[in-house]
N, C-alpha and C. Protein backbone atom coordinates (compact mmCIF):
# COMPACT_ATOMS: atom_id res chain seq x y z
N UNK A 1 0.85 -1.19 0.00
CA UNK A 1 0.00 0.00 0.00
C UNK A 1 0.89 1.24 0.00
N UNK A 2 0.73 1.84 -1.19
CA UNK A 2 1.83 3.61 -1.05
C UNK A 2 0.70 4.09 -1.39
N UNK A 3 1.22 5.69 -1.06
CA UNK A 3 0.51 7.02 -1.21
C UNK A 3 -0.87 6.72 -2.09
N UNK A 4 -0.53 6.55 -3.55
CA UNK A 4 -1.12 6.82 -4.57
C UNK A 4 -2.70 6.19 -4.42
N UNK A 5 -2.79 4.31 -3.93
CA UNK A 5 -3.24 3.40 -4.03
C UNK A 5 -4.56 3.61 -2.73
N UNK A 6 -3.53 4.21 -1.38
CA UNK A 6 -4.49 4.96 -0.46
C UNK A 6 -5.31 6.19 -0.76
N UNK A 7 -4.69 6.89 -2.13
CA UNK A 7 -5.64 7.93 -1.96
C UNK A 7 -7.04 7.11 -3.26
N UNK A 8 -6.37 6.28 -3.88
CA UNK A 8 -7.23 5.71 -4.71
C UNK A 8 -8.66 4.99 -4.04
N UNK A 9 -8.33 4.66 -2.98
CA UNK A 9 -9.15 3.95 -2.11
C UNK A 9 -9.94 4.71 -1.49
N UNK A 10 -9.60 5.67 -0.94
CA UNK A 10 -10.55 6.98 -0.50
C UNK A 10 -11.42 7.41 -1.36
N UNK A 11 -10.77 7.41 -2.55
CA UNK A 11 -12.00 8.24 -3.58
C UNK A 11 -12.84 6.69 -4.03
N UNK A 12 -12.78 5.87 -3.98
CA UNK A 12 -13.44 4.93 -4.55
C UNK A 12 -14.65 4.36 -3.41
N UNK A 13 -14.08 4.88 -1.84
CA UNK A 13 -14.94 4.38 -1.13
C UNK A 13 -16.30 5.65 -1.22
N UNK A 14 -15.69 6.67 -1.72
CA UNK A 14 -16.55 8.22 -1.44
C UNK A 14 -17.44 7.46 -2.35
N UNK A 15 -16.96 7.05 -3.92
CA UNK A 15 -18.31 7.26 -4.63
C UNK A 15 -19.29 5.76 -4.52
N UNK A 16 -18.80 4.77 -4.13
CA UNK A 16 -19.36 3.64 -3.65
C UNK A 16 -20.22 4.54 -2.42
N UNK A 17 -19.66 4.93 -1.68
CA UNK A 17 -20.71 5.63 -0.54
C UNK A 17 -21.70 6.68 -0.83
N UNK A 18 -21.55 7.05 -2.04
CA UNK A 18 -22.29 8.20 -2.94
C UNK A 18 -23.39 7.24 -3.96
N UNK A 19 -22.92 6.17 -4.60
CA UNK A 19 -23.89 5.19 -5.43
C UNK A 19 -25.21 4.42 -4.31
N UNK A 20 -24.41 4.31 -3.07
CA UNK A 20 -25.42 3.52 -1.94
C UNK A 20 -25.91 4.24 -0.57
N UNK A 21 -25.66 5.85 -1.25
CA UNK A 21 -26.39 6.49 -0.22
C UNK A 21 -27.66 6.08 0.46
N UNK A 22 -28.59 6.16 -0.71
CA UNK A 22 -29.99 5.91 -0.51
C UNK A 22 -30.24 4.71 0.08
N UNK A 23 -29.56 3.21 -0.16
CA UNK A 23 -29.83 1.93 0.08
C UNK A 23 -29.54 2.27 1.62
N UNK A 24 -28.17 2.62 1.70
CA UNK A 24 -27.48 2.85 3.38
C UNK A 24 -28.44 3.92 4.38
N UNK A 25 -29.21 4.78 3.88
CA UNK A 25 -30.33 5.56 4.36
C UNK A 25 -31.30 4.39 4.63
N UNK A 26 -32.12 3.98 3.92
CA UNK A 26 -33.05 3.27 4.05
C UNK A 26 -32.58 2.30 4.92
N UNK A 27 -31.76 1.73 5.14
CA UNK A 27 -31.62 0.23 6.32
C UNK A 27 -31.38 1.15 7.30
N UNK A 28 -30.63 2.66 7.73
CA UNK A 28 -30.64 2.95 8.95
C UNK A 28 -32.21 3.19 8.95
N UNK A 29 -32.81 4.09 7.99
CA UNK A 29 -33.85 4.49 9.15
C UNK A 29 -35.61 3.41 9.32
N UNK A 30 -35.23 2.11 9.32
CA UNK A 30 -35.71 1.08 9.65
C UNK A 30 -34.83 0.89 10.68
N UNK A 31 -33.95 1.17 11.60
CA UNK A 31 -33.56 0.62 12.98
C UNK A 31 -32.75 2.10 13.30
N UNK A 32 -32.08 2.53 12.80
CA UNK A 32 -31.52 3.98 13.60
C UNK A 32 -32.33 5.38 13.36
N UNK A 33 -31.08 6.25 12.77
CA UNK A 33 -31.45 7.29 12.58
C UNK A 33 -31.96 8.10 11.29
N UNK A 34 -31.60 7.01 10.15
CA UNK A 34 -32.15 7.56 8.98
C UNK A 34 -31.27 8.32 8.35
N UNK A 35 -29.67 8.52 8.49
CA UNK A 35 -29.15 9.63 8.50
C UNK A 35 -27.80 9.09 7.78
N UNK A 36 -27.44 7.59 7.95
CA UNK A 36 -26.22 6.80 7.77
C UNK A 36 -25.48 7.11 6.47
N UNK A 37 -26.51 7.10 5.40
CA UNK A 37 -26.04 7.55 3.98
C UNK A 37 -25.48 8.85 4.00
N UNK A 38 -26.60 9.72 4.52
CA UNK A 38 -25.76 11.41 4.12
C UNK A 38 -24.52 11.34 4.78
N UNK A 39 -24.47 10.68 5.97
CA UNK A 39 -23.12 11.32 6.98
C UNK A 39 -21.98 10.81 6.59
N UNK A 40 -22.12 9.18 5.75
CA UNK A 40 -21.00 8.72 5.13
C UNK A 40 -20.41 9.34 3.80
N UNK A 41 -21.52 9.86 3.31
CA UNK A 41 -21.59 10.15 2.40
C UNK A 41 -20.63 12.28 2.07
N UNK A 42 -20.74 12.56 3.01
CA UNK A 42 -20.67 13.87 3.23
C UNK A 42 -19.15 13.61 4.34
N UNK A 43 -18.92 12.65 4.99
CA UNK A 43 -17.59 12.26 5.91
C UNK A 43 -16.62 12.33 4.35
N UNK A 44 -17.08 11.35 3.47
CA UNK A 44 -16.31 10.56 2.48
C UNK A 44 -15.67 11.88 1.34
N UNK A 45 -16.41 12.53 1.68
CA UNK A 45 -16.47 13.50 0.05
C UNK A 45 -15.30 14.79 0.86
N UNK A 46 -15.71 14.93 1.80
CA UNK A 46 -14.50 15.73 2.97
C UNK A 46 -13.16 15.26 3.01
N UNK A 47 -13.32 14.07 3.27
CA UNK A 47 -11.87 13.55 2.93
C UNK A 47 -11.14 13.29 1.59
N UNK A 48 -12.04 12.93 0.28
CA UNK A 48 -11.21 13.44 -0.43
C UNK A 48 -10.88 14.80 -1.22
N UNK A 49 -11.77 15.89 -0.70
CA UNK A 49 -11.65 17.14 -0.81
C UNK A 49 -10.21 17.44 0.26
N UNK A 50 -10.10 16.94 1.35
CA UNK A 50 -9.48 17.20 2.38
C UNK A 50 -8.02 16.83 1.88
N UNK A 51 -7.82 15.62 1.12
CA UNK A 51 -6.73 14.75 0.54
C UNK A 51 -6.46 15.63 -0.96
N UNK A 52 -7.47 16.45 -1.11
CA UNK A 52 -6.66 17.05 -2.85
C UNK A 52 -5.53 17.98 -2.87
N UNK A 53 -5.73 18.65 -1.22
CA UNK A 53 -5.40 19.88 -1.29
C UNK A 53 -3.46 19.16 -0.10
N UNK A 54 -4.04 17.97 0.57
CA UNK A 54 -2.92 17.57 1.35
C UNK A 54 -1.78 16.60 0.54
N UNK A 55 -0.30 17.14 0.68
CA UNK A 55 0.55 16.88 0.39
C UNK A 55 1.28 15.55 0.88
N UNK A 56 1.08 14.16 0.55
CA UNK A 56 1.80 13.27 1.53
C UNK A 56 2.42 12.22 0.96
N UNK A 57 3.70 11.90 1.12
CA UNK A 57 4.39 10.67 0.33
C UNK A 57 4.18 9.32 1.06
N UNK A 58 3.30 8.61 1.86
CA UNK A 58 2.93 7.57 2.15
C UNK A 58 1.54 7.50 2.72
N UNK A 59 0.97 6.24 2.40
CA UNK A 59 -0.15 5.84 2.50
C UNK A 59 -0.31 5.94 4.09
N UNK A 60 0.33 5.41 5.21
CA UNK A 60 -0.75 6.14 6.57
C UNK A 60 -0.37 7.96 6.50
N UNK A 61 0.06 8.73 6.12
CA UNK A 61 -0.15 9.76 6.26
C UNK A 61 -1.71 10.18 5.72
N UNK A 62 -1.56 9.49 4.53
CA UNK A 62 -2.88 9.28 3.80
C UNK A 62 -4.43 8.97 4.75
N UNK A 63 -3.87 8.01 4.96
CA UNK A 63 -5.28 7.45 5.67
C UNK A 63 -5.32 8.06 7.37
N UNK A 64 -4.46 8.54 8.02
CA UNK A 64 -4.74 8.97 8.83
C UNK A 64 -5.38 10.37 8.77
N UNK A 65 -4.91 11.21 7.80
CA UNK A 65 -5.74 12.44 7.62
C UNK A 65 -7.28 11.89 7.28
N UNK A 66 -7.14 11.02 6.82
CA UNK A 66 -8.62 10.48 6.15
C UNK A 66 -9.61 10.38 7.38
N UNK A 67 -8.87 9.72 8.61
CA UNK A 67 -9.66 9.18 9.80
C UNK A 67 -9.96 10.13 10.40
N UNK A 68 -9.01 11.58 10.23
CA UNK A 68 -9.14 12.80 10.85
C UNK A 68 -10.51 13.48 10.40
N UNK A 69 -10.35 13.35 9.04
CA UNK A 69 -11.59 14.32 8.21
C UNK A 69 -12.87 13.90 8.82
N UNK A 70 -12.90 12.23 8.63
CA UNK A 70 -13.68 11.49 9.37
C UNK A 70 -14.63 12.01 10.31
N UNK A 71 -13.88 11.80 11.57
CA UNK A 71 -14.21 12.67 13.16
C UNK A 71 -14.92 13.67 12.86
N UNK A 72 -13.88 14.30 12.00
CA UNK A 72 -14.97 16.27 12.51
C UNK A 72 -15.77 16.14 11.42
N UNK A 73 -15.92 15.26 9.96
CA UNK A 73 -17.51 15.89 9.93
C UNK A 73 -18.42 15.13 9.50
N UNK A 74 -18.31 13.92 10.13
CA UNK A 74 -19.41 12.71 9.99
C UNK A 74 -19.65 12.78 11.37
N UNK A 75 -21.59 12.86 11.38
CA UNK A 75 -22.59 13.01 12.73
C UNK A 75 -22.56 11.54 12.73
N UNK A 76 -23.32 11.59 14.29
CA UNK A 76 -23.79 10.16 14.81
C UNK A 76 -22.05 9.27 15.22
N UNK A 77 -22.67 8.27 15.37
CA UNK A 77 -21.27 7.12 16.01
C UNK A 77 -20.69 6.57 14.54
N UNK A 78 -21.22 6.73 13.83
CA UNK A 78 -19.80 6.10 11.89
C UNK A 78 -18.93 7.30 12.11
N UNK A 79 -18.80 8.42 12.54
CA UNK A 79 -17.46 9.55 12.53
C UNK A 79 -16.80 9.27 12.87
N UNK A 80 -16.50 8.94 14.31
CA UNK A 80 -15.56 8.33 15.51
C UNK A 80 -15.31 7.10 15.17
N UNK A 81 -16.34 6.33 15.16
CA UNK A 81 -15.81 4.72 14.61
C UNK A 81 -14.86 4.71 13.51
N UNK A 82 -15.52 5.10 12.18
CA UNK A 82 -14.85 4.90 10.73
C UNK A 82 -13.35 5.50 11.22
N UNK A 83 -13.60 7.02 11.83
CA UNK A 83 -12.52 7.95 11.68
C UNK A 83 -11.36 7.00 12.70
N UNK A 84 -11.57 6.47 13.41
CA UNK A 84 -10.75 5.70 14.27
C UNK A 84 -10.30 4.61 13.25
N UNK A 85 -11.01 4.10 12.80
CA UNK A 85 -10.38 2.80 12.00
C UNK A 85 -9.22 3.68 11.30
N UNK A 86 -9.32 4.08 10.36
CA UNK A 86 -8.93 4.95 9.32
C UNK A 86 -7.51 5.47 10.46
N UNK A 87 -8.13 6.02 10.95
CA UNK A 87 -6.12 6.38 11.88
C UNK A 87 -5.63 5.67 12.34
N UNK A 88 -5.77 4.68 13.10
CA UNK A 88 -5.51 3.36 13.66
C UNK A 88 -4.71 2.69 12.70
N UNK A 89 -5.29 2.53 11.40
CA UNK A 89 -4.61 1.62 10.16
C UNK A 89 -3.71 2.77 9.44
N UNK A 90 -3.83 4.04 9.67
CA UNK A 90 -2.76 4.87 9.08
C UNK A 90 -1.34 4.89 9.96
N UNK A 91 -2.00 4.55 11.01
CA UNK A 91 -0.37 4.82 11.97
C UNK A 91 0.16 4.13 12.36
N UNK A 92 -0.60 2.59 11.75
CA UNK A 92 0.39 1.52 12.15
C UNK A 92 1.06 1.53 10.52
N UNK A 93 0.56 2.30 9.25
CA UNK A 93 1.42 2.18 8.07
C UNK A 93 2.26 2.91 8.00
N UNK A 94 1.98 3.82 9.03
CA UNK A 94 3.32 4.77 8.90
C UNK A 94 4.56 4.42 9.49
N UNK A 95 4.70 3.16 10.41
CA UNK A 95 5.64 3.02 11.20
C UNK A 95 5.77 1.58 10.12
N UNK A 96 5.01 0.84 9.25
CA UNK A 96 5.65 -0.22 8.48
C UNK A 96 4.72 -0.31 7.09
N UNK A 97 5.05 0.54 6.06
CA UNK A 97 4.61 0.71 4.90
C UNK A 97 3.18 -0.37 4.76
N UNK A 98 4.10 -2.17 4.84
CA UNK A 98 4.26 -3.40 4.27
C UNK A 98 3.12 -4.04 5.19
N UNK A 99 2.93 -3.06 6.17
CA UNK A 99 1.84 -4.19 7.55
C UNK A 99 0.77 -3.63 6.83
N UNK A 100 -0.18 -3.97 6.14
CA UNK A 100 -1.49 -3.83 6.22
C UNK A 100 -2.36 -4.59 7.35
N UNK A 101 -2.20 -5.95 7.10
CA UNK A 101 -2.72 -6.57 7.66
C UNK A 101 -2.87 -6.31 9.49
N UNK A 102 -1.78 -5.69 9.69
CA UNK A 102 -1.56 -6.19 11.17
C UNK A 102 -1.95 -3.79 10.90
N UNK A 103 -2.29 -3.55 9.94
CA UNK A 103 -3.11 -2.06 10.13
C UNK A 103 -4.53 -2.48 10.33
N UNK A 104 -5.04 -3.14 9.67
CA UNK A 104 -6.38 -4.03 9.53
C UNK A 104 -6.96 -3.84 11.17
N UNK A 105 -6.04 -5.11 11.64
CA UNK A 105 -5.91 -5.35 12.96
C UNK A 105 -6.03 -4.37 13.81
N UNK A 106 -5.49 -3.41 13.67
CA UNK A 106 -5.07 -1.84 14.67
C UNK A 106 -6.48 -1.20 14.33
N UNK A 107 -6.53 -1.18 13.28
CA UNK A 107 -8.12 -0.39 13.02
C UNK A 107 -9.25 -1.06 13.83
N UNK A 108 -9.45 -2.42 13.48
CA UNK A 108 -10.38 -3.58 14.75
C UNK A 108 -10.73 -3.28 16.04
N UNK A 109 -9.29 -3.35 15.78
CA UNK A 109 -9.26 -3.34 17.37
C UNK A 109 -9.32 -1.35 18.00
N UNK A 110 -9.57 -0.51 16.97
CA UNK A 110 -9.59 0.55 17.60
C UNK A 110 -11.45 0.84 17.51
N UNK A 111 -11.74 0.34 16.96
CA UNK A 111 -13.44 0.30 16.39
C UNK A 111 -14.30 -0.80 18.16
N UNK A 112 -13.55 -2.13 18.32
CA UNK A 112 -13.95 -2.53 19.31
C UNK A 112 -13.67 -1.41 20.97
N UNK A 113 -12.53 -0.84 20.49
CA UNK A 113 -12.66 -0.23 21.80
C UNK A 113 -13.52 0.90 21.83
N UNK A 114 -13.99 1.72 20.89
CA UNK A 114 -14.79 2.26 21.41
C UNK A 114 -15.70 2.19 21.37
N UNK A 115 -16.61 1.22 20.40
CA UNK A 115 -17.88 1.03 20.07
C UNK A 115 -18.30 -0.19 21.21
N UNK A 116 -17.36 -0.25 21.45
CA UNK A 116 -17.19 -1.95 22.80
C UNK A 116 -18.70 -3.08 22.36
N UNK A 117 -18.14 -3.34 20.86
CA UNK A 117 -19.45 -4.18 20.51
C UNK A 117 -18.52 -5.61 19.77
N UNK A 118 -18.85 -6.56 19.92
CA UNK A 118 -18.65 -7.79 19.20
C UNK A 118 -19.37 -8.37 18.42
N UNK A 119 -18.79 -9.26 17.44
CA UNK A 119 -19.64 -10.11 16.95
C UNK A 119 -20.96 -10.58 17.36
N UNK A 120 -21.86 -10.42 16.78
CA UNK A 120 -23.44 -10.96 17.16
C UNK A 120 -23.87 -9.95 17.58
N UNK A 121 -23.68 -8.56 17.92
CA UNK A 121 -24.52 -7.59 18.14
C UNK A 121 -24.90 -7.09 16.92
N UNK A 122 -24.94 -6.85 15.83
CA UNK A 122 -25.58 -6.29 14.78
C UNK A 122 -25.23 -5.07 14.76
N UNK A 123 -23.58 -4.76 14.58
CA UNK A 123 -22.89 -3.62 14.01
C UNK A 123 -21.98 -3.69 13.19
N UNK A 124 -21.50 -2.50 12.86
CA UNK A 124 -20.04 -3.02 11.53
C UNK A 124 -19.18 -4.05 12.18
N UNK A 125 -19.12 -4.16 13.42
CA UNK A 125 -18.34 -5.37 13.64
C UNK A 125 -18.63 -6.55 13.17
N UNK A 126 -19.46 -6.82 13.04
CA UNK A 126 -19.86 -8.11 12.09
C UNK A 126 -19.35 -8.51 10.27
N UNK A 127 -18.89 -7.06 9.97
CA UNK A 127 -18.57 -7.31 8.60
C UNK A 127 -17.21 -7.18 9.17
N UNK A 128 -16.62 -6.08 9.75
CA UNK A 128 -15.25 -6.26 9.97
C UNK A 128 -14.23 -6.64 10.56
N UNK A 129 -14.64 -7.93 11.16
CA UNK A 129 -14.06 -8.77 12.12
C UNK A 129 -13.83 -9.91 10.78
N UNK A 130 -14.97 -10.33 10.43
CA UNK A 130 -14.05 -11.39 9.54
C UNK A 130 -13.16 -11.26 8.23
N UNK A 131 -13.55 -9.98 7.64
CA UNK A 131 -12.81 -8.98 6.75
C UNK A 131 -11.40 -8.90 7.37
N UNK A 132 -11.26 -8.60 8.43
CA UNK A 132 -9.89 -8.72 8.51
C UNK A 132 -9.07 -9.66 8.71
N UNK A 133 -9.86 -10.93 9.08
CA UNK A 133 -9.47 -12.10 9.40
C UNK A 133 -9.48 -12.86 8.31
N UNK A 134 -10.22 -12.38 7.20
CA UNK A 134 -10.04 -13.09 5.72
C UNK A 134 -8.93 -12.18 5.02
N UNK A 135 -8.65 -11.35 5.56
CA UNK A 135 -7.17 -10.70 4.73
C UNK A 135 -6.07 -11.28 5.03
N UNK A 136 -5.57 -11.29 6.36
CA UNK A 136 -4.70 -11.78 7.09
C UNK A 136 -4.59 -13.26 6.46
N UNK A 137 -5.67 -14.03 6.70
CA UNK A 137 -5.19 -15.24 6.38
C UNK A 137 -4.81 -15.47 4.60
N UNK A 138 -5.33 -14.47 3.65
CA UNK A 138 -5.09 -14.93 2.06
C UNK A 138 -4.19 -13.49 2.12
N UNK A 139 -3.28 -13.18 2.88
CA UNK A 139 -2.35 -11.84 2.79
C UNK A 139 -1.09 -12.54 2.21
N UNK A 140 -0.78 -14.38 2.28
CA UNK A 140 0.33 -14.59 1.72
C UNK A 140 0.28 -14.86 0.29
N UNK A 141 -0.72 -14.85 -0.10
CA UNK A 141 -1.59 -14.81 -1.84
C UNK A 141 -1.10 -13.55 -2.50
N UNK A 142 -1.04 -12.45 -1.96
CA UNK A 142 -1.06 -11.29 -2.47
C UNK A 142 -1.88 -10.06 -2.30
N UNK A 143 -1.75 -8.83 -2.11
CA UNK A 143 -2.29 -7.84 -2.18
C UNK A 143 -3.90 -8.02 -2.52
N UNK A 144 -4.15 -8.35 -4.19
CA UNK A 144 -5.25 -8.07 -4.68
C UNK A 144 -5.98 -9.80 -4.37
N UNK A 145 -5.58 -10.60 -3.94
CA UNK A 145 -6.17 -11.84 -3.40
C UNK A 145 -7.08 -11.63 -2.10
N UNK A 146 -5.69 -11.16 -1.15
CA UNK A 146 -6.19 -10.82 0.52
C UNK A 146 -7.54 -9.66 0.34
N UNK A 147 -7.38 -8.66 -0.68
CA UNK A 147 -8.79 -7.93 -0.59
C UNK A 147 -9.77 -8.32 -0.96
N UNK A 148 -9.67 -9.10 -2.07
CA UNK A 148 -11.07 -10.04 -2.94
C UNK A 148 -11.73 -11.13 -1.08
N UNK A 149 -10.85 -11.81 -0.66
CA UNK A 149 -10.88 -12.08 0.60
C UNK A 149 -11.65 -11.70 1.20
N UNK A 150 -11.24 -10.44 1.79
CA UNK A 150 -11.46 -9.32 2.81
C UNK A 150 -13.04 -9.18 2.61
N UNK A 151 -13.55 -8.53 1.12
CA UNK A 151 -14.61 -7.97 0.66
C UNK A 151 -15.67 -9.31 0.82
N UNK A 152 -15.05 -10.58 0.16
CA UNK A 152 -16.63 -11.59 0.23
C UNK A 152 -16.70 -11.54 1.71
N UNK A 153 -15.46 -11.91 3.00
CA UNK A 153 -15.93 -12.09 3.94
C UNK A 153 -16.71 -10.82 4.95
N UNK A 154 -16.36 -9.45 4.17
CA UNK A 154 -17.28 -8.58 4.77
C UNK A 154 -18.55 -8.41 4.38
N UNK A 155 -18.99 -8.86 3.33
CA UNK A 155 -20.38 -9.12 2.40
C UNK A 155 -21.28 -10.08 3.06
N UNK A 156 -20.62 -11.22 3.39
CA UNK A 156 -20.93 -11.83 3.99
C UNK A 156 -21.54 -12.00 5.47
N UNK A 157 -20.65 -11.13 6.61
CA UNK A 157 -20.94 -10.74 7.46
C UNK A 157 -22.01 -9.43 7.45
N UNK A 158 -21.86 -9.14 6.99
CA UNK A 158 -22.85 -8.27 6.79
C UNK A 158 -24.36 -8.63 5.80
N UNK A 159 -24.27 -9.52 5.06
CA UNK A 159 -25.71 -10.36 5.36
C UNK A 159 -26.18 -10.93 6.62
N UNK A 160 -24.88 -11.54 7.20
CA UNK A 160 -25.77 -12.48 8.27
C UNK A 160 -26.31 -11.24 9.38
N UNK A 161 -25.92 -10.05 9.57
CA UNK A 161 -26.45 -9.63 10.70
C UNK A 161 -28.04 -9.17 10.16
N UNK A 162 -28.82 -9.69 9.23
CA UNK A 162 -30.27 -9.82 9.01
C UNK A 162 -31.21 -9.80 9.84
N UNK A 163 -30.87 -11.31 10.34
CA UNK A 163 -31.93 -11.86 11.36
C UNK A 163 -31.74 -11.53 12.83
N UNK A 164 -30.46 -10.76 13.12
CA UNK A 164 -30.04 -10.48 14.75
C UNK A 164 -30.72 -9.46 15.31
N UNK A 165 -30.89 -10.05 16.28
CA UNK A 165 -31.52 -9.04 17.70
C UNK A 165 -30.22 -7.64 17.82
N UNK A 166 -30.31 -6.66 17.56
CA UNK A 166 -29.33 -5.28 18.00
C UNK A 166 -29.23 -5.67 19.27
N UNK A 167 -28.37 -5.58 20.15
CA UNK A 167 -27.44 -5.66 21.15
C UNK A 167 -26.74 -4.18 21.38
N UNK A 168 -26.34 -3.18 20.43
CA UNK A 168 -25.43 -2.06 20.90
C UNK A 168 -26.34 -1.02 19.91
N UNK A 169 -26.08 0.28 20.25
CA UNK A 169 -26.72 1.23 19.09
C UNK A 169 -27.78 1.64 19.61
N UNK A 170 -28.26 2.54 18.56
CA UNK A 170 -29.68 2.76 18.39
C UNK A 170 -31.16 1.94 17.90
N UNK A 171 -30.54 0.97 17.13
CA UNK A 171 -30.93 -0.26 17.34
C UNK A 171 -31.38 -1.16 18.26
N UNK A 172 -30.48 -1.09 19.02
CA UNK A 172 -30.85 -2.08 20.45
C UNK A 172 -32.20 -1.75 21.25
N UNK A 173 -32.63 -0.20 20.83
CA UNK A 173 -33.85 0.13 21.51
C UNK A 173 -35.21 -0.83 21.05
N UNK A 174 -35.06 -0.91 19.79
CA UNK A 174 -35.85 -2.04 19.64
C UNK A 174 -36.09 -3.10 19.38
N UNK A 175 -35.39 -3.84 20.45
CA UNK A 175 -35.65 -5.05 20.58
C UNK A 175 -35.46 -6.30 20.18
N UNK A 176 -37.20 -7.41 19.67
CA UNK A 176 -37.22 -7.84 18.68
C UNK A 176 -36.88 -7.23 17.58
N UNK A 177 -37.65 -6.18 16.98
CA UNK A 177 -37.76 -5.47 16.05
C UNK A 177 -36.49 -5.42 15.14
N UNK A 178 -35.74 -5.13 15.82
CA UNK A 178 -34.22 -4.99 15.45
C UNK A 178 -34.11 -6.00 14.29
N UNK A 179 -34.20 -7.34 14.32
CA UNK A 179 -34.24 -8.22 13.62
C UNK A 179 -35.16 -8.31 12.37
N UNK A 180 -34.26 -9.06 11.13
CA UNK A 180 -35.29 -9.05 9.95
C UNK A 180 -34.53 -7.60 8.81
N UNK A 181 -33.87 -6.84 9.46
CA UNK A 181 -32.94 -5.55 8.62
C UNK A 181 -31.46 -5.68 8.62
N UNK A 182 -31.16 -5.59 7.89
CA UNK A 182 -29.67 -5.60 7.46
C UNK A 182 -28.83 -4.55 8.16
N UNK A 183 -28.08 -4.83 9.21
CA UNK A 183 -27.41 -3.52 9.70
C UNK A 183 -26.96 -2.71 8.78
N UNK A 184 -26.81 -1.04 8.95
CA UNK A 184 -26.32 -0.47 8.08
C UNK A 184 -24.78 0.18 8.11
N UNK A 185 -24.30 -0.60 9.55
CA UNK A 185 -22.96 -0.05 9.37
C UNK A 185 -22.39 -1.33 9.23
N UNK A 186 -22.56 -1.91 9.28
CA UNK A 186 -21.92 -3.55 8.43
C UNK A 186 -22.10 -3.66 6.91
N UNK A 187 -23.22 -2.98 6.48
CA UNK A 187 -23.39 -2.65 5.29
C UNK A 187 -22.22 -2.09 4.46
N UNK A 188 -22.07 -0.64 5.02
CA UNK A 188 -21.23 0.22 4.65
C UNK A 188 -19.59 -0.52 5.23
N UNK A 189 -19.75 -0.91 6.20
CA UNK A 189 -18.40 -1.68 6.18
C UNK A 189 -17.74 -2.84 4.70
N UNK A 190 -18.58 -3.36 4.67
CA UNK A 190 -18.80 -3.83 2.97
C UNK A 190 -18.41 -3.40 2.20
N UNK A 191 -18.91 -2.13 1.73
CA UNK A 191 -18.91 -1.01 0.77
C UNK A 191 -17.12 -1.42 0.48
N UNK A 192 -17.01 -0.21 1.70
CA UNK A 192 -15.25 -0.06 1.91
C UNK A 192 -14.59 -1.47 1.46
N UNK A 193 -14.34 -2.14 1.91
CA UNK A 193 -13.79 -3.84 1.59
C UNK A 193 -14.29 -4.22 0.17
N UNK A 194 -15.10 -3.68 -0.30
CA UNK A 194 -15.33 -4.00 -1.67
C UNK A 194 -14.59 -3.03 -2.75
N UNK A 195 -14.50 -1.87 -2.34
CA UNK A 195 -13.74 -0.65 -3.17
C UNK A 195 -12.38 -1.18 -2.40
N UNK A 196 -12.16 -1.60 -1.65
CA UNK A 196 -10.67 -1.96 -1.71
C UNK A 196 -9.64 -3.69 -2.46
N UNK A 197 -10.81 -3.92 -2.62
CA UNK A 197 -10.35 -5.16 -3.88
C UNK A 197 -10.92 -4.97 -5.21
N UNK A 198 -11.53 -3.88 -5.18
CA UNK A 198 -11.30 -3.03 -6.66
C UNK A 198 -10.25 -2.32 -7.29
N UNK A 199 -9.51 -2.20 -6.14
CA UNK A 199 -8.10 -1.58 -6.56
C UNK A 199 -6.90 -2.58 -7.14
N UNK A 200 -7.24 -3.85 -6.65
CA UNK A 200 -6.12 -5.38 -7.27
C UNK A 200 -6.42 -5.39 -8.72
């Protein structure tokens, strides 16, 4: 992963997040706030407005400004979450170009700490827990293998959280109910993992 390939990925997740605004609207506001599309959508387009004008010769410089843009101007809990992943995986590339995988990891694990949700609650953790665990393991395949990887197993996870009871979120308020909708930040976790084995 260099400079070029990270900023390629940013803009590819903006307009994937720009093509599935509406879909990513509609599954939040059947369990959240109704709001998931614009904010990703309007986070995404900031950062690569934010990235045209910023000067940087490696990919976590890249993606950590990205996680930055993130924060300040995506509402609701995808700002902080995404924007955390996104720096988390920039600053472990900045200290080793070559670690994606173990950036993957750093991002995970920066998304579990603050969202403090696991598997089976019906959040992006569900797409991006095994996404990273399907990179890691096809990471000795190659670059554009480990993401093809990455993307079915976040597609995947992010179907199954369908039928789950919400456990964390705004979601969790209701209940049964919760169940029967496709989370929408597992959704959009997707998205991303899919524009990133578009780039192999």
């Amino acid at each position: 992963m260099d400079a070029a390939l990270a900023r390629a990925w940013v803009a590819a997740v903006a307009a994937s997040v720009t093509a599935h605004a509406a879909e990513l609207t509609d599954l939040d506001a059947a369990i959240g706030d109704g709001d998931h599309g614009v904010n990703l959508r309007r986070g995404f387009d900031a950062a690569v407005a934010a990235l045209a004008s910023f000067e940087a010769d490696s990919a976590g410089a890249v993606l950590t400004k990205t996680g930055t843009t993130l924060v300040s101007k995506v509402g609701g809990a995808s700002g902080p979450l995404y924007g955390s992943f996104f720096r988390a995986l920039g600053k472990t590339l900045s200290d080793d170009p070559d670690a994606f995988a173990d950036g993957l990891r750093a991002g995970l694990d920066a998304v579990v700490r603050l969202g403090k949700a696991e598997p089976g609650d019906k959040t992006m953790v569900d797409a991006l827990v095994p996404a990273v665990d399907a990179y890691a393991a096809a990471a000795p395949s190659g670059f554009a293998a480990a993401a093809t990887a990455a993307a079915g197993a976040a597609a995947d996870g992010a179907a199954a959280t369908t039928p789950l009871q919400a456990r964390k979120g705004r979601a969790s308020y209701l209940g049964e109910r919760s169940a029967g909708h496709q989370d929408p930040g597992a959704t959009s976790t997707a998205l991303i993992f899919a524009a990133l084995a578009g780039l192999g």
